[in-house]
Protein backbone atom coordinates (compact mmCIF):
# COMPACT_ATOMS: atom_id res chain seq x y z
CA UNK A 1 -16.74 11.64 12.24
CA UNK A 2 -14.98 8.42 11.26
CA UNK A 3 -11.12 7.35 12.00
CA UNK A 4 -9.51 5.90 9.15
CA UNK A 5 -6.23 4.07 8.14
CA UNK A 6 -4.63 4.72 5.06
CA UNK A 7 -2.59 2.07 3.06
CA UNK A 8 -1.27 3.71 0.15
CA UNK A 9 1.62 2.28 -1.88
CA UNK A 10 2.32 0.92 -5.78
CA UNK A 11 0.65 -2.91 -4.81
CA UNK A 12 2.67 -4.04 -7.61
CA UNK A 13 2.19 -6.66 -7.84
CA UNK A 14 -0.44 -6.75 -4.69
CA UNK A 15 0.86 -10.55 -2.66
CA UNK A 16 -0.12 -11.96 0.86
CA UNK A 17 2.03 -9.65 2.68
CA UNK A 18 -0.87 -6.30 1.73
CA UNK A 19 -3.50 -9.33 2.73
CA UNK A 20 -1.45 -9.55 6.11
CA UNK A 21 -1.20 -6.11 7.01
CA UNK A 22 -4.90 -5.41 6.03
CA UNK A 23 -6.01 -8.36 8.17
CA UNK A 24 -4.11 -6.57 11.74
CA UNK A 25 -6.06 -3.35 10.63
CA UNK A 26 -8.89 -5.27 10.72
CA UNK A 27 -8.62 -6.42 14.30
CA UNK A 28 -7.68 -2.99 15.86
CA UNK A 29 -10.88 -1.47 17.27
CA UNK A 30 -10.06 2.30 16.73
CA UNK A 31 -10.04 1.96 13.05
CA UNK A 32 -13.47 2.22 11.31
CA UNK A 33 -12.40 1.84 7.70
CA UNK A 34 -9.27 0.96 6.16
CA UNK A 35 -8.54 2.71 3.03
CA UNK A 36 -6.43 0.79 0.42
CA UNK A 37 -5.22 4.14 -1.96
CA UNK A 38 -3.09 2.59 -4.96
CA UNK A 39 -0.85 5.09 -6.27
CA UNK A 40 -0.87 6.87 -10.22
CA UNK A 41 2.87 6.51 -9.51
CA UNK A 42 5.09 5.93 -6.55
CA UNK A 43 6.95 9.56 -6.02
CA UNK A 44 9.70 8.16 -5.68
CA UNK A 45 9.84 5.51 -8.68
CA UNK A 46 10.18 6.58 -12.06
CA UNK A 47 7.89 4.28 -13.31
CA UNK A 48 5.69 1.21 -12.44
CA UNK A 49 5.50 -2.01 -14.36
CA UNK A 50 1.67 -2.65 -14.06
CA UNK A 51 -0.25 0.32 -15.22
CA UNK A 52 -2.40 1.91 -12.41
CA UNK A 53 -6.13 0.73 -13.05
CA UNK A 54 -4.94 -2.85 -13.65
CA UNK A 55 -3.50 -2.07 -9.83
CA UNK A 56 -6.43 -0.54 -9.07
CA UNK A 57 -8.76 -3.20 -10.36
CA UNK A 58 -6.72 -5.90 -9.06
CA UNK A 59 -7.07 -4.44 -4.76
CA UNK A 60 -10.95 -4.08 -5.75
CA UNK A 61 -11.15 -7.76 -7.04
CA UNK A 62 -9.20 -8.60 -3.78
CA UNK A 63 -10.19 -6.87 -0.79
CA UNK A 64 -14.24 -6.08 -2.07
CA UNK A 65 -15.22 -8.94 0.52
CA UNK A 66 -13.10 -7.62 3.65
CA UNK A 67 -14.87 -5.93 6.49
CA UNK A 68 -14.19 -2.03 6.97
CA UNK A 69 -11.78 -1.74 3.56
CA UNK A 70 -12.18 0.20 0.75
CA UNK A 71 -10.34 0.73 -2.04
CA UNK A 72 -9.68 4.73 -3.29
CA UNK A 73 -8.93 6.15 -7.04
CA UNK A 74 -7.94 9.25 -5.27
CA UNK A 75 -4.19 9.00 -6.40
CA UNK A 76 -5.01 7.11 -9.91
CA UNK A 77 -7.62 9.05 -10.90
CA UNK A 78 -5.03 12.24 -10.51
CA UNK A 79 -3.03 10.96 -13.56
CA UNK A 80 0.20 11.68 -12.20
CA UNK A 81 2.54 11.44 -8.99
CA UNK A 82 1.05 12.30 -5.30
CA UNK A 83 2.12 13.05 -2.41
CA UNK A 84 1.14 11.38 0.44
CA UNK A 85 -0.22 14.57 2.26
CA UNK A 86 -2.35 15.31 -0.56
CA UNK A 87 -4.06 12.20 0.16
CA UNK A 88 -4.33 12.73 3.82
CA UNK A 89 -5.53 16.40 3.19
CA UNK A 90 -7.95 14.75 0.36
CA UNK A 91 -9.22 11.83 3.65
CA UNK A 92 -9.20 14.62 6.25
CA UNK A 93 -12.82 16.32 4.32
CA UNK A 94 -14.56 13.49 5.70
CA UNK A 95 -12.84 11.40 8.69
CA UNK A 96 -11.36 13.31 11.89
CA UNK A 97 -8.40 11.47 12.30
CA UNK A 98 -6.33 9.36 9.49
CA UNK A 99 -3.75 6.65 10.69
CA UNK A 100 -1.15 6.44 7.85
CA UNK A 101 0.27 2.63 7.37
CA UNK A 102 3.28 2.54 5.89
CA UNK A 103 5.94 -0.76 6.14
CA UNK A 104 8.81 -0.64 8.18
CA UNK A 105 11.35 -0.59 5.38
CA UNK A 106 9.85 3.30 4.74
CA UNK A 107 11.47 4.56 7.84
CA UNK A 108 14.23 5.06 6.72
CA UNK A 109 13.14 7.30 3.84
CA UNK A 110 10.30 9.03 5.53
CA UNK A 111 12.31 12.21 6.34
CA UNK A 112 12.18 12.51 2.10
CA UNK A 113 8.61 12.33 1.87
CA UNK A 114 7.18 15.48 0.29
CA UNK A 115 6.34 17.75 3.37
CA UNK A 116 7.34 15.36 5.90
CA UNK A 117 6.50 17.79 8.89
CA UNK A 118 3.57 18.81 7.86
CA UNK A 119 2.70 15.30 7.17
CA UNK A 120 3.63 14.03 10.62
CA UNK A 121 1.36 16.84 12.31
CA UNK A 122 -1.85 15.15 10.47
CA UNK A 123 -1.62 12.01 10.99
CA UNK A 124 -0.68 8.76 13.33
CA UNK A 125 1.55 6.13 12.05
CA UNK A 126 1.28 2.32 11.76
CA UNK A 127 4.45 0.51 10.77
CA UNK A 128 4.28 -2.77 9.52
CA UNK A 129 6.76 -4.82 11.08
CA UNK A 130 10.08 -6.12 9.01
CA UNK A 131 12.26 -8.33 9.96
CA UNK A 132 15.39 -6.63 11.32
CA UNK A 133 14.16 -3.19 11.82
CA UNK A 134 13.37 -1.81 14.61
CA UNK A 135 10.30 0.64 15.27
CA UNK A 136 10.81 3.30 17.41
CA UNK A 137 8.14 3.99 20.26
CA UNK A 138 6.56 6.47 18.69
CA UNK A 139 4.76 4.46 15.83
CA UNK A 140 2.08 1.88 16.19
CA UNK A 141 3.58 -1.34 15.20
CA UNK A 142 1.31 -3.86 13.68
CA UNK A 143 3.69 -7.65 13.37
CA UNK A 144 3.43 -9.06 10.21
CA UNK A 145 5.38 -12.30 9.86
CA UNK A 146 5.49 -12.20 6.31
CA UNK A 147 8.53 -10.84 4.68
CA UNK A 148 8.27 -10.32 1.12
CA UNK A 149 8.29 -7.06 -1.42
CA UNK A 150 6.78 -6.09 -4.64
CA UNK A 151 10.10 -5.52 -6.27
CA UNK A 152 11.80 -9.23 -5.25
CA UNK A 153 8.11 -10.58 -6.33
CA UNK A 154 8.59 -9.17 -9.61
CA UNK A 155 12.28 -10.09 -10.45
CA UNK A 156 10.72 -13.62 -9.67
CA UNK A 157 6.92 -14.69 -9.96
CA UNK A 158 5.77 -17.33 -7.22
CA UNK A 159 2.11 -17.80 -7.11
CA UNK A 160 1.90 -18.91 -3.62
CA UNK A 161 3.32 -15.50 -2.75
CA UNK A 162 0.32 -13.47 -4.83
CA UNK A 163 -2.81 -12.23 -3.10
CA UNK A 164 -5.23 -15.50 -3.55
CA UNK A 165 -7.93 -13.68 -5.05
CA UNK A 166 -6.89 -12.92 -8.88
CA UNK A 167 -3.24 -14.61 -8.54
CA UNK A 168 -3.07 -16.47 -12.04
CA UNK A 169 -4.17 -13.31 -13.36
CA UNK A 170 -1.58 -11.17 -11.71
CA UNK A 171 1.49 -13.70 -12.54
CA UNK A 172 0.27 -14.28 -15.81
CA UNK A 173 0.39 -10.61 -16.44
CA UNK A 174 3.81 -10.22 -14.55
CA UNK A 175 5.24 -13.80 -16.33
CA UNK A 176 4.72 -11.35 -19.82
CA UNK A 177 5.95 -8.27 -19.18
CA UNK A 178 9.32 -9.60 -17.78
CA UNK A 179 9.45 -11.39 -21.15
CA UNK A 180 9.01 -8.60 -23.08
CA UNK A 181 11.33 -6.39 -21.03
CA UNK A 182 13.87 -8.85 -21.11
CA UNK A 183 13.11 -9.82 -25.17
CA UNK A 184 14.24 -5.81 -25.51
C-alpha cells in the first residue's frame, strides 16, 4: 500500500502559493502521490465565490502535468460540505498512511475541525509555513516563501499571483464576479 498527502482546501481562486506547496510535496521521498481534494464547500465558509467544478476543473488544467499529483472529486462530487475526516476515511480504502497538508494559518482553528481527535489519530500533518507563525514540533513543516491567500487574491486580482497555467481564465472569471457583486 501507497502513502499519500492530502491537500484539500476551497483553491479559490487556486495562485502560486498551492503551486509552491505542491512543488515541496514533490521533493519529499515518503510521499507517493499527492492528492489535490477541492472542496463542495469549505465547512467553515458559508459560501464560495467560484462554483466547485470550475475549482475543480481549474487544479486539473493546472497540476495534470506534475509528477505524483492527482486531483480528487471526492468532496465535489458529494454536493455539499465535508469534513476533512470523511476524506481521510474515504483515502484510507486504498493508501496505508495519509499525510494531511494543511497551511499554517489553520492551526489555530484546527481544534474546530469536525472530529478533531479522531482526525489527529489517522493521519500525519504537514504545515505549510507562514510568515509569523510558528509550527510546533510535532508537525512536518514544509517552507514556503510565498505569502499570499485566496481571500486577499480575491478582494484584489493580480495575475502574476494566479497559478500560470489557466491565469487569464481564472482573473477574468474573478475580474466579473466582483463586478457583479459589487453592481448589487
Amino acid at each position: 500500500m501507497k502513502t499519500a498527502a492530502l491537500y484539500g482546501g476551497s483553491f479559490d481562486p487556486p495562485h502560486i502559493g498551492h503551486e509552491a506547496v505542491v512543488k515541496a510535496l514533490i521533493d519529499l521521498d515518503f510521499l507517493d502521490e499527492i492528492i489535490l481534494m477541492p472542496t463542495y464547500l469549505n465547512p467553515f465558509k458559508a459560501a464560495s465565490c467560484a462554483p466547485a467544478k470550475l475549482r475543480l476543473g481549474w487544479l486539473e488544467n493546472i497540476f495534470s502535468n506534475y509528477k505524483k499529483v492527482r486531483v480528487s472529486s471526492f468532496e465535489v462530487d458529494m454536493n455539499k460540505k465535508v469534513p476533512t475526516l470523511k476524506s481521510v476515511q474515504h483515502l484510507l480504502k486504498n493508501y496505508e498512511k495519509i499525510y494531511l497538508v494543511i497551511g499554517a494559518d489553520n492551526l489555530k482553528s484546527l481544534q474546530e475541525w469536525y472530529k478533531y481527535e479522531e482526525l489527529n489519530k489517522l493521519v500525519t500533518f504537514i504545515v505549510a509555513s507562514r510568515e509569523n507563525i510558528d509550527i510546533p514540533k510535532e508537525f512536518i513543516k514544509i517552507n514556503i516563501d510565498i505569502d499570499i491567500s485566496s481571500s486577499e487574491l480575491r478582494k484584489k486580482i493580480d495575475i502574476s499571483k494566479l497559478a500560470k497555467q489557466n491565469s487569464q481564465e481564472i482573473a477574468t472569471y474573478y475580474t466579473e464576479t466582483m463586478k457583479e457583486k459589487n453592481a448589487r
